[in-house]
C-alpha atoms as a PDB file:
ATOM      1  CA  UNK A   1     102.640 108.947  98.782  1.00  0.00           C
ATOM      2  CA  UNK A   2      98.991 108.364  99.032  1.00  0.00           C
ATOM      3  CA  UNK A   3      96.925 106.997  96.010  1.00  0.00           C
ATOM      4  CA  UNK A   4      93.652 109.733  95.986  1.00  0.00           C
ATOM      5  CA  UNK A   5      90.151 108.360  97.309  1.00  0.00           C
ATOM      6  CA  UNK A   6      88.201 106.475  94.722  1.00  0.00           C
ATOM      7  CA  UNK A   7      85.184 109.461  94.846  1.00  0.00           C
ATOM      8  CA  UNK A   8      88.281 111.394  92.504  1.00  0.00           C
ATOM      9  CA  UNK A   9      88.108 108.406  90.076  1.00  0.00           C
ATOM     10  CA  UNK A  10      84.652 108.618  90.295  1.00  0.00           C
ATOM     11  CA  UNK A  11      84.310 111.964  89.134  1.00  0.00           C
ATOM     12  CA  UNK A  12      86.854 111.553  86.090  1.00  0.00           C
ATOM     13  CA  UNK A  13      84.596 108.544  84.934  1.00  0.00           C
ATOM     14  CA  UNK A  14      81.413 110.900  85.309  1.00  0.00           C
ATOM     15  CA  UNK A  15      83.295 113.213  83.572  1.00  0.00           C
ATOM     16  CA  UNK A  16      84.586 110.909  80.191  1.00  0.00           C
ATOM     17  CA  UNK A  17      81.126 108.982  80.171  1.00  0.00           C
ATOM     18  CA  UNK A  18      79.539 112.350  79.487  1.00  0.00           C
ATOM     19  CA  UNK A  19      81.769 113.397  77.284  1.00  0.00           C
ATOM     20  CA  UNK A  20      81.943 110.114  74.788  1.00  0.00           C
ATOM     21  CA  UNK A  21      78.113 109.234  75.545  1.00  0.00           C
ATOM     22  CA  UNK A  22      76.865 108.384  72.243  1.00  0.00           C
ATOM     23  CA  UNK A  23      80.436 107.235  71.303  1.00  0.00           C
ATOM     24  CA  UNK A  24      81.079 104.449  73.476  1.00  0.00           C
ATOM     25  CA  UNK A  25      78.643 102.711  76.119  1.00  0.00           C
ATOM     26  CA  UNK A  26      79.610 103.349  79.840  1.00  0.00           C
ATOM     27  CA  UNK A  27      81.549  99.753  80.646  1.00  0.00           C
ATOM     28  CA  UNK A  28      83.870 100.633  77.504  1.00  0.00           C
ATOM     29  CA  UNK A  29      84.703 104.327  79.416  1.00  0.00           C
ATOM     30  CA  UNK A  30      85.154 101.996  82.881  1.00  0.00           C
ATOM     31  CA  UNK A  31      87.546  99.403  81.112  1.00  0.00           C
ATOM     32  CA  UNK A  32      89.681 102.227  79.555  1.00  0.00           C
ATOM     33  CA  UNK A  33      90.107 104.314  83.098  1.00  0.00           C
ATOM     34  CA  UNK A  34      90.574 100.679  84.263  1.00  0.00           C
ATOM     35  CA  UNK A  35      93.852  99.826  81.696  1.00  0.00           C
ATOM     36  CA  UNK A  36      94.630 103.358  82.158  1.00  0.00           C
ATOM     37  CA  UNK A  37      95.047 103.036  85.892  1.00  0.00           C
ATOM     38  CA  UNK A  38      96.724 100.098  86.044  1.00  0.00           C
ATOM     39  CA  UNK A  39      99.127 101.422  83.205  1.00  0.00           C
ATOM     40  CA  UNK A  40     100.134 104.181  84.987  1.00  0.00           C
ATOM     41  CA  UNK A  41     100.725 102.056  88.387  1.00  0.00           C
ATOM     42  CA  UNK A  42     103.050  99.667  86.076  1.00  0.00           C
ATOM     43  CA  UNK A  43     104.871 102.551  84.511  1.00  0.00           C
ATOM     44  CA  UNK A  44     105.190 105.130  87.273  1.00  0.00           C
ATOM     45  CA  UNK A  45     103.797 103.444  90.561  1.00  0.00           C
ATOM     46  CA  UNK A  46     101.423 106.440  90.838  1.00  0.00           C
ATOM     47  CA  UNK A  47      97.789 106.519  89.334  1.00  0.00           C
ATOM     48  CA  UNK A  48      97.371 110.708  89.988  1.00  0.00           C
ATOM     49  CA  UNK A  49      93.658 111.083  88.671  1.00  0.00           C
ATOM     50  CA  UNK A  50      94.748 113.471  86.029  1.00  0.00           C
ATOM     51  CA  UNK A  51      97.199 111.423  84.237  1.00  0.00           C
ATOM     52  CA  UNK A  52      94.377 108.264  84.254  1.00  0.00           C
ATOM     53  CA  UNK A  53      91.566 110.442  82.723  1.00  0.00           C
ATOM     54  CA  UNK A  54      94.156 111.557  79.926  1.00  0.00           C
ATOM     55  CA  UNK A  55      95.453 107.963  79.140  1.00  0.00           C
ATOM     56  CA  UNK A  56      91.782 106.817  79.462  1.00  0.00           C
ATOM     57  CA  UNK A  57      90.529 109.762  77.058  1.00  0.00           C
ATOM     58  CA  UNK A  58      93.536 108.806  74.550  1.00  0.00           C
ATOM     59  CA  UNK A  59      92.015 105.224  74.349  1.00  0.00           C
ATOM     60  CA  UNK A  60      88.568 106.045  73.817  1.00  0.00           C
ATOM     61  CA  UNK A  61      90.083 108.885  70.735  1.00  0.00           C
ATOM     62  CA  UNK A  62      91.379 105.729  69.237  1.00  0.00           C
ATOM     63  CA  UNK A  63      88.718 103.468  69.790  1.00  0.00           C
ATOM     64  CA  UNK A  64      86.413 105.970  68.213  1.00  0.00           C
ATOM     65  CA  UNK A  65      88.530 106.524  65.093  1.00  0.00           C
ATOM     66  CA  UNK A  66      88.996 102.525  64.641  1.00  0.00           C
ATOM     67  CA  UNK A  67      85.206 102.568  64.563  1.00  0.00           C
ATOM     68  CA  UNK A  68      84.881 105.536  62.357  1.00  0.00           C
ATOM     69  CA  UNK A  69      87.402 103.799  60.386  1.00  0.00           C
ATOM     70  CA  UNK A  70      85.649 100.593  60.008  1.00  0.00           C
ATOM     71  CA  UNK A  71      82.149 102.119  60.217  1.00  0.00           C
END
């Protein structure tokens, strides 16, 4: 099965910088889809866009609350 083109990553990462801007500076949003997508090669052997942007959104969540939490 073919992995999609990186313009779909590229969109997801548009997509979660605009939605935590103000929350957590762009390289933070690339590390998480980074983890994220190498996560979900190491557990399933398929990155599908979809499942990276929700593993990737999950991290930032919990990022944000440690913050909040220490904040």
């Amino acid at each position: 099965m073919n992995q999609p083109d990186t313009d779909t990553y590229t969109q997801v990462e548009t997509a979660l910088r605009v939605e935590f801007a103000g929350v957590h500076p762009a390289a933070t949003v690339t590390r998480c889809i980074e983890a994220a997508h190498h996560g979900a090669m190491e557990v399933t052997g398929f990155a599908y866009p979809s499942l990276v942007e929700r593993i990737a959104r999950k991290h930032l969540q919990v990022l944000a609350a440690v913050a909040t939490e220490q904040g």
